[in-house]
PDB file of N, CA and C in Angstrom:
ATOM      1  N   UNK A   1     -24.711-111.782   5.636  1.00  0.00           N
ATOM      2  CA  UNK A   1     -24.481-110.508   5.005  1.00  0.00           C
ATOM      3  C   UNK A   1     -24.112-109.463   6.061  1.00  0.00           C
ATOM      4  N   UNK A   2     -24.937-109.779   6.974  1.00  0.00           N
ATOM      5  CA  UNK A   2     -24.556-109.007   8.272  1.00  0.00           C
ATOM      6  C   UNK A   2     -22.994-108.704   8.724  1.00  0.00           C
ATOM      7  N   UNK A   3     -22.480-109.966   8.558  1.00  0.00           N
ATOM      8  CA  UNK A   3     -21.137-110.188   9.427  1.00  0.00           C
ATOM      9  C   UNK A   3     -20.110-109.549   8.424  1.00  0.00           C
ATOM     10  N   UNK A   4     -20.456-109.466   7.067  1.00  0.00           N
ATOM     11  CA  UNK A   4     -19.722-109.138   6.038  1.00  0.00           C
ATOM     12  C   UNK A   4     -19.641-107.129   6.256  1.00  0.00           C
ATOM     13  N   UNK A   5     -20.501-106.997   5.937  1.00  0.00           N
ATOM     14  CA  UNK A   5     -20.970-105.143   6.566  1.00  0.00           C
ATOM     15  C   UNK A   5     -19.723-104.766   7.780  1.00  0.00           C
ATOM     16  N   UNK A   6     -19.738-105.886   8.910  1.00  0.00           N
ATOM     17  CA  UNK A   6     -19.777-105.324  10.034  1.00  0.00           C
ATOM     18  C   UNK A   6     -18.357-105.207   9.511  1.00  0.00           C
ATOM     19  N   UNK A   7     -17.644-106.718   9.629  1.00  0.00           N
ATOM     20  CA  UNK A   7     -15.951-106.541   9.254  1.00  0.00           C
ATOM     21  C   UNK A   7     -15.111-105.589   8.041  1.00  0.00           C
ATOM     22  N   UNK A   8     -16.626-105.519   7.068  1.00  0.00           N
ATOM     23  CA  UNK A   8     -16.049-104.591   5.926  1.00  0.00           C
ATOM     24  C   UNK A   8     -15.332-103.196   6.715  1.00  0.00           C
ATOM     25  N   UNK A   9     -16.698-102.440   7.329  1.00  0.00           N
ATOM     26  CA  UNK A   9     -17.236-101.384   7.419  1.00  0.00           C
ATOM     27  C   UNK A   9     -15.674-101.597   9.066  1.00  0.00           C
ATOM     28  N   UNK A  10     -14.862-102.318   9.570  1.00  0.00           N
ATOM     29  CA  UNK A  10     -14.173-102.161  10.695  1.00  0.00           C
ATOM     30  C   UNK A  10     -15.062-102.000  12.117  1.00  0.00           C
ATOM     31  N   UNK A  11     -15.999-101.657  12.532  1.00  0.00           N
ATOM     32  CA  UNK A  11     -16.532-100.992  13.715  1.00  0.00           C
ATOM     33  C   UNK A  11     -16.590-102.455  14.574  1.00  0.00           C
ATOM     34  N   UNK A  12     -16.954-101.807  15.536  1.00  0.00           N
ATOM     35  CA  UNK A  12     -17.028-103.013  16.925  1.00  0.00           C
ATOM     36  C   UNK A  12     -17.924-103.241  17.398  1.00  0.00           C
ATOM     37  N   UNK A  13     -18.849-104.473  17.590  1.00  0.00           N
ATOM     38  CA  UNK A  13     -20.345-104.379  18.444  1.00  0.00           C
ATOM     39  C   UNK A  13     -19.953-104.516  19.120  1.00  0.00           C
ATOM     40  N   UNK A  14     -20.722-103.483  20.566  1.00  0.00           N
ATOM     41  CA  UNK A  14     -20.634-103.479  21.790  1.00  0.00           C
ATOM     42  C   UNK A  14     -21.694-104.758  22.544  1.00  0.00           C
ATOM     43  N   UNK A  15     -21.828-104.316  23.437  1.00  0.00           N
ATOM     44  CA  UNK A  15     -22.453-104.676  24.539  1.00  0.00           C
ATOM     45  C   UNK A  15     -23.574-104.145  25.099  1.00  0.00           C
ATOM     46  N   UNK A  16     -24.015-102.787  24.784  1.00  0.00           N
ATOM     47  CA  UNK A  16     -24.987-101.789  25.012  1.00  0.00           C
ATOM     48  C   UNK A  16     -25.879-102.149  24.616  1.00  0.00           C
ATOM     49  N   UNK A  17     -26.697-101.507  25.388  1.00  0.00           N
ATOM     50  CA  UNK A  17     -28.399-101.417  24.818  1.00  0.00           C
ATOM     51  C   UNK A  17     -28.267-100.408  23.886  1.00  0.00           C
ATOM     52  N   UNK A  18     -28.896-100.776  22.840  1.00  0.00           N
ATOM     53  CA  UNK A  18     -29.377 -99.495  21.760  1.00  0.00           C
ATOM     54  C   UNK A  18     -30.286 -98.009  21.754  1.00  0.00           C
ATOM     55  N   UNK A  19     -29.076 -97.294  21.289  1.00  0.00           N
ATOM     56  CA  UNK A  19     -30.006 -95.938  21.863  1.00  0.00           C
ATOM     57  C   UNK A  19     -30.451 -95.172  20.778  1.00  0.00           C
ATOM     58  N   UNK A  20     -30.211 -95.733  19.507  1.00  0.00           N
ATOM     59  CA  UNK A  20     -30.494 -95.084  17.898  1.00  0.00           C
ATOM     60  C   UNK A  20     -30.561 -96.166  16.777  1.00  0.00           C
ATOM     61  N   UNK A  21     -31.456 -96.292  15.850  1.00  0.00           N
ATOM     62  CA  UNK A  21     -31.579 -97.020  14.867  1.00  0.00           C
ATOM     63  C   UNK A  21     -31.412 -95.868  13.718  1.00  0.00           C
ATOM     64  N   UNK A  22     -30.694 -96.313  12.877  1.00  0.00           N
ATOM     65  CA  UNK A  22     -30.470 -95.812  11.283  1.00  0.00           C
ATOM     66  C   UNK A  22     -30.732 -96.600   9.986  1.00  0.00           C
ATOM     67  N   UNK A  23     -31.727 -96.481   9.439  1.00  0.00           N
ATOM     68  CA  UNK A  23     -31.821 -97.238   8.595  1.00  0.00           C
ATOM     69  C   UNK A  23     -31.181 -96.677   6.894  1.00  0.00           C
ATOM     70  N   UNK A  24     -30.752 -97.832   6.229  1.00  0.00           N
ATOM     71  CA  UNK A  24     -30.824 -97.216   5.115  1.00  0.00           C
ATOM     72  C   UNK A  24     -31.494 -98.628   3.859  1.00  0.00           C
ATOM     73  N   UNK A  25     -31.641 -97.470   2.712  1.00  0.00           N
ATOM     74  CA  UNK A  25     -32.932 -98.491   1.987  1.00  0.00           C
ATOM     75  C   UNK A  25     -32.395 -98.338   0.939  1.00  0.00           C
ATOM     76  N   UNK A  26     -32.339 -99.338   0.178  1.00  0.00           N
ATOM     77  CA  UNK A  26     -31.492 -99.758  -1.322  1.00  0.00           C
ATOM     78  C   UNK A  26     -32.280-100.314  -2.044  1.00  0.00           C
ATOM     79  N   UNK A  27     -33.485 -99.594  -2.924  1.00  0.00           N
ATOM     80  CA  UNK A  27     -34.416-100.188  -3.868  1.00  0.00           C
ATOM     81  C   UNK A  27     -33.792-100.845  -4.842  1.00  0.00           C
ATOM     82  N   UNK A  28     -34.848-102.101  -5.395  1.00  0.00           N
ATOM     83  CA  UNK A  28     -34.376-103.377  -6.352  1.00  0.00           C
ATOM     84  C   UNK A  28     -35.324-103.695  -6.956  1.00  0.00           C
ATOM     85  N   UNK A  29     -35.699-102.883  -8.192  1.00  0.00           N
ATOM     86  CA  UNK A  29     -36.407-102.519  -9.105  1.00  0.00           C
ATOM     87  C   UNK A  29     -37.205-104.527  -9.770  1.00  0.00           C
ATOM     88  N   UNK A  30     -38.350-104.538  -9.784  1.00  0.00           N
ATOM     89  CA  UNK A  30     -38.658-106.019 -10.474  1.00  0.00           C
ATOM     90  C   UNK A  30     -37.269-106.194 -11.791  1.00  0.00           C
ATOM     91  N   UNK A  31     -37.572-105.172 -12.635  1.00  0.00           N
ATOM     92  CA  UNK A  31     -36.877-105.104 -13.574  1.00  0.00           C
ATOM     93  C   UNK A  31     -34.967-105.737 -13.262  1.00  0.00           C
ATOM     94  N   UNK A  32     -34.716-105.123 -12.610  1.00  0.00           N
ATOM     95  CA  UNK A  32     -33.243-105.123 -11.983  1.00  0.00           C
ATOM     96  C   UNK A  32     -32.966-106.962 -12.010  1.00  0.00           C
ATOM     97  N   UNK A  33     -33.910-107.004 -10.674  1.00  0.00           N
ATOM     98  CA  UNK A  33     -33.611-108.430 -10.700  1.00  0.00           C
ATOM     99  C   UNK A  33     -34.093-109.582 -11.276  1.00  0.00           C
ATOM    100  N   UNK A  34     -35.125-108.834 -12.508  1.00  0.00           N
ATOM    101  CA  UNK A  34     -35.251-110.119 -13.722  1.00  0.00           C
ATOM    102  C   UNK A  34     -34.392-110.631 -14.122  1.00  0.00           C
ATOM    103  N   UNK A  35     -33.824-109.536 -14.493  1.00  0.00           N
ATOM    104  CA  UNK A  35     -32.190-109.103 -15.596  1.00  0.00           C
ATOM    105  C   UNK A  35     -30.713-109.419 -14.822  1.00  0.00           C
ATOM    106  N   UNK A  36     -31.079-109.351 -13.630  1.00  0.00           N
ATOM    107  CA  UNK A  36     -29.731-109.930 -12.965  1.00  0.00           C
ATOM    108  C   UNK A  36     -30.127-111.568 -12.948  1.00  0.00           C
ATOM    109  N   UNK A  37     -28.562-112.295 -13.228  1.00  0.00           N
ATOM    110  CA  UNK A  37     -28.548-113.804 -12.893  1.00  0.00           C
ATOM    111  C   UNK A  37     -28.776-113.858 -11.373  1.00  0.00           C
ATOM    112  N   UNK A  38     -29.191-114.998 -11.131  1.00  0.00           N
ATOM    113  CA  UNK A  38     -28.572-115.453  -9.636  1.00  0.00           C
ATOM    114  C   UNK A  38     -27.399-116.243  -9.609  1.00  0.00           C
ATOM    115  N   UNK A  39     -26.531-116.006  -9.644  1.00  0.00           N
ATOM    116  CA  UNK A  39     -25.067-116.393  -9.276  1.00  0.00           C
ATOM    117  C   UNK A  39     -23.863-115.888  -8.472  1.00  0.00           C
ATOM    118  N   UNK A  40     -22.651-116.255  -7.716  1.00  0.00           N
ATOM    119  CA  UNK A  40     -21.978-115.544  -6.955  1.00  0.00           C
ATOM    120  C   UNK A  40     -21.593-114.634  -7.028  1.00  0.00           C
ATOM    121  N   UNK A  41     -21.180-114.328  -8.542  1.00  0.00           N
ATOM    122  CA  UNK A  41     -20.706-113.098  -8.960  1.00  0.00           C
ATOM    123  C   UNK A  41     -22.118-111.846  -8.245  1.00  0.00           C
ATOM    124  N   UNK A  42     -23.356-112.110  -8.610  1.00  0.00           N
ATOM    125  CA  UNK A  42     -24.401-111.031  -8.867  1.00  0.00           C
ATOM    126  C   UNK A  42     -24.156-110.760  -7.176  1.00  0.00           C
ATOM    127  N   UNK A  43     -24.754-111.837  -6.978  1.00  0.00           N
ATOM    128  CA  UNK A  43     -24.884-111.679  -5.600  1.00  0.00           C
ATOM    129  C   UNK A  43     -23.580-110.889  -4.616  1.00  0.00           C
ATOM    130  N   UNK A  44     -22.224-111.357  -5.051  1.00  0.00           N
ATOM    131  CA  UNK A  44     -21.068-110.496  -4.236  1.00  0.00           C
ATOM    132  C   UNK A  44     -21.269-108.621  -4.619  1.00  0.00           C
ATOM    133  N   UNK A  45     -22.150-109.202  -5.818  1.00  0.00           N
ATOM    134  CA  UNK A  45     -22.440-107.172  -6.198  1.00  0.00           C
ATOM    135  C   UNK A  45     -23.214-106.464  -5.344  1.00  0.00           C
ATOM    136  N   UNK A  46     -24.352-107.294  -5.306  1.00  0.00           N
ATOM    137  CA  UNK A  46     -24.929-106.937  -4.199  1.00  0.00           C
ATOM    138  C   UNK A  46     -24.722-106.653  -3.051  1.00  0.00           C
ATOM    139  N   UNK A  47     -24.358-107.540  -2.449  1.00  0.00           N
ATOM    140  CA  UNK A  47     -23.247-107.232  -1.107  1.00  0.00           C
ATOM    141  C   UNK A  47     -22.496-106.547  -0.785  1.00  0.00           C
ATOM    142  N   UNK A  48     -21.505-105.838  -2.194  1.00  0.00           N
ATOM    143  CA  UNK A  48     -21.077-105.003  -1.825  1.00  0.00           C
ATOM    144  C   UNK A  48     -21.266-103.151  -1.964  1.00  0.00           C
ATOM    145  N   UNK A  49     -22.433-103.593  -2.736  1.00  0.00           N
ATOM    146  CA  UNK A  49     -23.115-102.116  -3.146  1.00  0.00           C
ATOM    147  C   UNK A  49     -24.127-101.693  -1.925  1.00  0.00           C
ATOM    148  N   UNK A  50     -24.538-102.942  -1.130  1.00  0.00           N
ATOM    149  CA  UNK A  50     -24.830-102.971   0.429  1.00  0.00           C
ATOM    150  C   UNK A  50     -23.887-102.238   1.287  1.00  0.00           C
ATOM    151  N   UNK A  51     -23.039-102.769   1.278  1.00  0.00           N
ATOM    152  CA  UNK A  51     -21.648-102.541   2.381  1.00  0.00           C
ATOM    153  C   UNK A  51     -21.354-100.849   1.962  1.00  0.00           C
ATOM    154  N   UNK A  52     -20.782-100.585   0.928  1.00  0.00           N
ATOM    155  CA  UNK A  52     -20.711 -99.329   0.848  1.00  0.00           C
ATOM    156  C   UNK A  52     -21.943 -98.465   1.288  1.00  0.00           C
ATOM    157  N   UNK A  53     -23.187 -98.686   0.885  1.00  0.00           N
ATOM    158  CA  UNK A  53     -24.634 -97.774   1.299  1.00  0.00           C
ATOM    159  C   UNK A  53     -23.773 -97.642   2.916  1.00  0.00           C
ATOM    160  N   UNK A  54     -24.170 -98.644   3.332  1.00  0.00           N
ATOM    161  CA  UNK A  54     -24.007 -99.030   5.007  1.00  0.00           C
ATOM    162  C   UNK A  54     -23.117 -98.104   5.460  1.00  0.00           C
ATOM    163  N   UNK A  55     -21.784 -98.131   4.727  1.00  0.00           N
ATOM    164  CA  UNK A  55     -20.414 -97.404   5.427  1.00  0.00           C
ATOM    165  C   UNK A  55     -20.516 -95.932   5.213  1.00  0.00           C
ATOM    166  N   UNK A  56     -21.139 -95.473   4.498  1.00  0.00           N
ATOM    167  CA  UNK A  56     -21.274 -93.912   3.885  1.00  0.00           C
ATOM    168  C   UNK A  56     -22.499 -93.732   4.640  1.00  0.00           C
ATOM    169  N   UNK A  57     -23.626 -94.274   5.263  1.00  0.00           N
ATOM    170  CA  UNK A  57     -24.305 -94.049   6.226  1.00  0.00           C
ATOM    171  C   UNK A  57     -23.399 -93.866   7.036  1.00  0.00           C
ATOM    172  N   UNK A  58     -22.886 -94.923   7.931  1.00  0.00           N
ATOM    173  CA  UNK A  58     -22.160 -94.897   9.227  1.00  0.00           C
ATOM    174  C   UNK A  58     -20.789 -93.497   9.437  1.00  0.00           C
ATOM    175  N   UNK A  59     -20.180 -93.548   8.389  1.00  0.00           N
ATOM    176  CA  UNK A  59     -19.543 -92.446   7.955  1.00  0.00           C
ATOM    177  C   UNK A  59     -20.251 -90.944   8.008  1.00  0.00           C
ATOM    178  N   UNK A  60     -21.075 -90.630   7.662  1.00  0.00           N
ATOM    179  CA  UNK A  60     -21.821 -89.110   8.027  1.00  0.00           C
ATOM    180  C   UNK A  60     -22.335 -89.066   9.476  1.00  0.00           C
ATOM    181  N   UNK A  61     -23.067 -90.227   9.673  1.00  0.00           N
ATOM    182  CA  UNK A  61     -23.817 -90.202  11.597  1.00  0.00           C
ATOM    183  C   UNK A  61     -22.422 -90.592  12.536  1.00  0.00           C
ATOM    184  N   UNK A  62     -21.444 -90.809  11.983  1.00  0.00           N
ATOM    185  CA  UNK A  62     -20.150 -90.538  13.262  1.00  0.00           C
ATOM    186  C   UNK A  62     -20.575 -91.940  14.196  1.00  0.00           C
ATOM    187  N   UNK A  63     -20.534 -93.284  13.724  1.00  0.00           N
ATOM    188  CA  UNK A  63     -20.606 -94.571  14.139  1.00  0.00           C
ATOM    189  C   UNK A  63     -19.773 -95.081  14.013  1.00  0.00           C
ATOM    190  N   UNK A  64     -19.386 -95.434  15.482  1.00  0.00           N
ATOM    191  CA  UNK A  64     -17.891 -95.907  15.566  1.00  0.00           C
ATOM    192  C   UNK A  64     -18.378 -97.493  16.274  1.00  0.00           C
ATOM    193  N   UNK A  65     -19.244 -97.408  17.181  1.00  0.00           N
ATOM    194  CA  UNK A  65     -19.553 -98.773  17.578  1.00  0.00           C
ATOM    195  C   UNK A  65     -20.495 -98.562  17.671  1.00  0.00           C
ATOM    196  N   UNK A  66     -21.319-100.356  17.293  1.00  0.00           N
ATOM    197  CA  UNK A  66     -22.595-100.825  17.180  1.00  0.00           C
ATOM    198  C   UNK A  66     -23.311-101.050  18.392  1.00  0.00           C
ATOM    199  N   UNK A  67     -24.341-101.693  18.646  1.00  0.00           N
ATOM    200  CA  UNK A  67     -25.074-101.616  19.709  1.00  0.00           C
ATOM    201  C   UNK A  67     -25.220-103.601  19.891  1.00  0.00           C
ATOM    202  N   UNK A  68     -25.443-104.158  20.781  1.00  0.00           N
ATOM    203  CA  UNK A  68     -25.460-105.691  20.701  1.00  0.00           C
ATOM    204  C   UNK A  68     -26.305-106.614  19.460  1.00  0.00           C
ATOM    205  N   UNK A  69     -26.699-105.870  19.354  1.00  0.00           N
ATOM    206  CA  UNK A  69     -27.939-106.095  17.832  1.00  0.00           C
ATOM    207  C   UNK A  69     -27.164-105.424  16.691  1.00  0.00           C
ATOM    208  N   UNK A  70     -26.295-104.753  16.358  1.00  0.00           N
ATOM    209  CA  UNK A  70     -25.371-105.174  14.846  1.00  0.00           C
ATOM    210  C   UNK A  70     -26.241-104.342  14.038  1.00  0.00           C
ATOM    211  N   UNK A  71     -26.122-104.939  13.033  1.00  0.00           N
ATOM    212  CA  UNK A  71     -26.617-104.315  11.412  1.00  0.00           C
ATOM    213  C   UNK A  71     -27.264-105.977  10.910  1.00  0.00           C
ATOM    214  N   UNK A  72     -28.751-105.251  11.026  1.00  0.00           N
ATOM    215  CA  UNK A  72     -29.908-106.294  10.730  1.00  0.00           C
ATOM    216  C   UNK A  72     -30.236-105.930   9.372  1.00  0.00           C
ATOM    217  N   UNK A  73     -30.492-106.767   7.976  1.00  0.00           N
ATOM    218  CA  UNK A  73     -31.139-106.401   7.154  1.00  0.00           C
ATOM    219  C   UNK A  73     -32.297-107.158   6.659  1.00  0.00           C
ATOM    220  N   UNK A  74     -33.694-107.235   5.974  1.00  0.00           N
ATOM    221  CA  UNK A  74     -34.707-107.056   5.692  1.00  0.00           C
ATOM    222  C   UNK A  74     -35.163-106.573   4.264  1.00  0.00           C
ATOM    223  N   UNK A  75     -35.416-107.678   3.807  1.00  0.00           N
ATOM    224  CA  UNK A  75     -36.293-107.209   2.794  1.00  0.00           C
ATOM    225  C   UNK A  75     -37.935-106.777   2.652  1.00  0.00           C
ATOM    226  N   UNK A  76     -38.314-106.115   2.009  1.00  0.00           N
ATOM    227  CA  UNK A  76     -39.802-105.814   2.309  1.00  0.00           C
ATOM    228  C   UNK A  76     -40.005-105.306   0.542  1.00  0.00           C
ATOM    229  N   UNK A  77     -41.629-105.912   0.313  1.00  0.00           N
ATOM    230  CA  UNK A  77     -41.829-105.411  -0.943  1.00  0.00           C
ATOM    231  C   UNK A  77     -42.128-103.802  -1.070  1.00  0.00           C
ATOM    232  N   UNK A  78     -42.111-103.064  -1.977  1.00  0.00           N
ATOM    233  CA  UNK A  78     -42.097-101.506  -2.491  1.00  0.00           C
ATOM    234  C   UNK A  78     -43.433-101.210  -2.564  1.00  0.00           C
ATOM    235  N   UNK A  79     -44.543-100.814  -2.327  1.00  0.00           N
ATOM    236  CA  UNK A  79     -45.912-100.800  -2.287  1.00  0.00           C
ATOM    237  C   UNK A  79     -45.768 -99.429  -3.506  1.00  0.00           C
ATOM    238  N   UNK A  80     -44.812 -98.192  -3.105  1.00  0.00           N
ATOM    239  CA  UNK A  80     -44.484 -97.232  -4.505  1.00  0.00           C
ATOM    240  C   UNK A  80     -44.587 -98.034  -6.100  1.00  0.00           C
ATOM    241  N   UNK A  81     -43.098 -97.965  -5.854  1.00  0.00           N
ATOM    242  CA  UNK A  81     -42.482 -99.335  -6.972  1.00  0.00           C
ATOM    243  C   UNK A  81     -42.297-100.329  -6.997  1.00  0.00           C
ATOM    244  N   UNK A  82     -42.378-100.621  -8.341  1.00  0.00           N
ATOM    245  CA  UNK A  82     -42.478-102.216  -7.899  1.00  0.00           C
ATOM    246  C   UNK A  82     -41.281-102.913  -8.435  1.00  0.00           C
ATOM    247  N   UNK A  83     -41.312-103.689  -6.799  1.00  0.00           N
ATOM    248  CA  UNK A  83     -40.066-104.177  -6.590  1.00  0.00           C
ATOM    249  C   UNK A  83     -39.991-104.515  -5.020  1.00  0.00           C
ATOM    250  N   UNK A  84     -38.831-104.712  -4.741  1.00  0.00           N
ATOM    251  CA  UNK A  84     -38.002-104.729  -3.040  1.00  0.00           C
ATOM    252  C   UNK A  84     -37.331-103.706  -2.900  1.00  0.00           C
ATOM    253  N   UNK A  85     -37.549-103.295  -1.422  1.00  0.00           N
ATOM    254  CA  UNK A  85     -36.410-102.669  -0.841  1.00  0.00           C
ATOM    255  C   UNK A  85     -35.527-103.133   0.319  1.00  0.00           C
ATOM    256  N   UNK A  86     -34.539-103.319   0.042  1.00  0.00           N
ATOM    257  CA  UNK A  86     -33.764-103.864   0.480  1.00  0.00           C
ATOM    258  C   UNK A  86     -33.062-103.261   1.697  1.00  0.00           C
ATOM    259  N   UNK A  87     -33.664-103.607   3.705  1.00  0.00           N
ATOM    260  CA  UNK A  87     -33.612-102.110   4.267  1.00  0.00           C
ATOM    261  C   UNK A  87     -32.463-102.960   5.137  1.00  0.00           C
ATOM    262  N   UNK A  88     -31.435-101.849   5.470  1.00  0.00           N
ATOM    263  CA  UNK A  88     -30.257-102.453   6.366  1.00  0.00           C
ATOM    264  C   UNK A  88     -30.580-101.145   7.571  1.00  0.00           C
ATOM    265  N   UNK A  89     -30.684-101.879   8.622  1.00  0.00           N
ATOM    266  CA  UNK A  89     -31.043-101.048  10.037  1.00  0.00           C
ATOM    267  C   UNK A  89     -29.777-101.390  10.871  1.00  0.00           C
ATOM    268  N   UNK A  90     -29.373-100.300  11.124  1.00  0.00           N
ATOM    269  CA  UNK A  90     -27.562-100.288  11.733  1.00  0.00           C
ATOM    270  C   UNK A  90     -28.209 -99.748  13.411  1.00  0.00           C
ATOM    271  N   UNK A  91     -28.126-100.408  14.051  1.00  0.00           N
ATOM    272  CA  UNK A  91     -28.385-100.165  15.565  1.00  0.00           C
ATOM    273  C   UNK A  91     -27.189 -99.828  16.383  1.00  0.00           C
ATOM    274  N   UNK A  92     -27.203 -98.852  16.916  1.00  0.00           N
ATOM    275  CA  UNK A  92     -25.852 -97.956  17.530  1.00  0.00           C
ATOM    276  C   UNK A  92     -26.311 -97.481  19.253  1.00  0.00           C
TER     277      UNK A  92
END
């Protein structure tokens, strides 16, 4: 999913050590993904409702290149709501 973000989104991983982490978090309600199938289709939705979050992050913080560590993502359960949040950490 990573590699998909990176080429979507155009930018270049460097070589650098990382000097800023940005995260962004895309809640996924229990409900949501009862009701969603698991199939390619769902899943390319996902991915790309990812990719856009990601690029409209990277787009306002002025990220032009990544840091050797990329765009890591992570799921973690919602202790709020219940559900996942789905966290993509863009290292610059």
């Amino acid at each position: 999913m990573s590699k998909r973000v990176v080429s979507a989104a155009g930018v270049q991983i460097g070589t650098n050590v990382p000097t800023g982490i940005e995260a962004v978090v895309i809640p996924l309600s229990d409900l949501y993904l009862r009701q969603t199938l698991n199939n390619p289709n769902n899943r390319t939705q996902l991915v790309n409702d990812a990719t856009s979050k990601v690029q409209q992050e990277m787009r306002s913080k002025s990220i032009t290149i990544l840091s050797s560590e990329g765009i890591r993502f992570e799921a973690q359960r919602d202790a709020v709501q219940v559900g996942y949040k789905l966290v993509a950490q863009i290292w610059h």
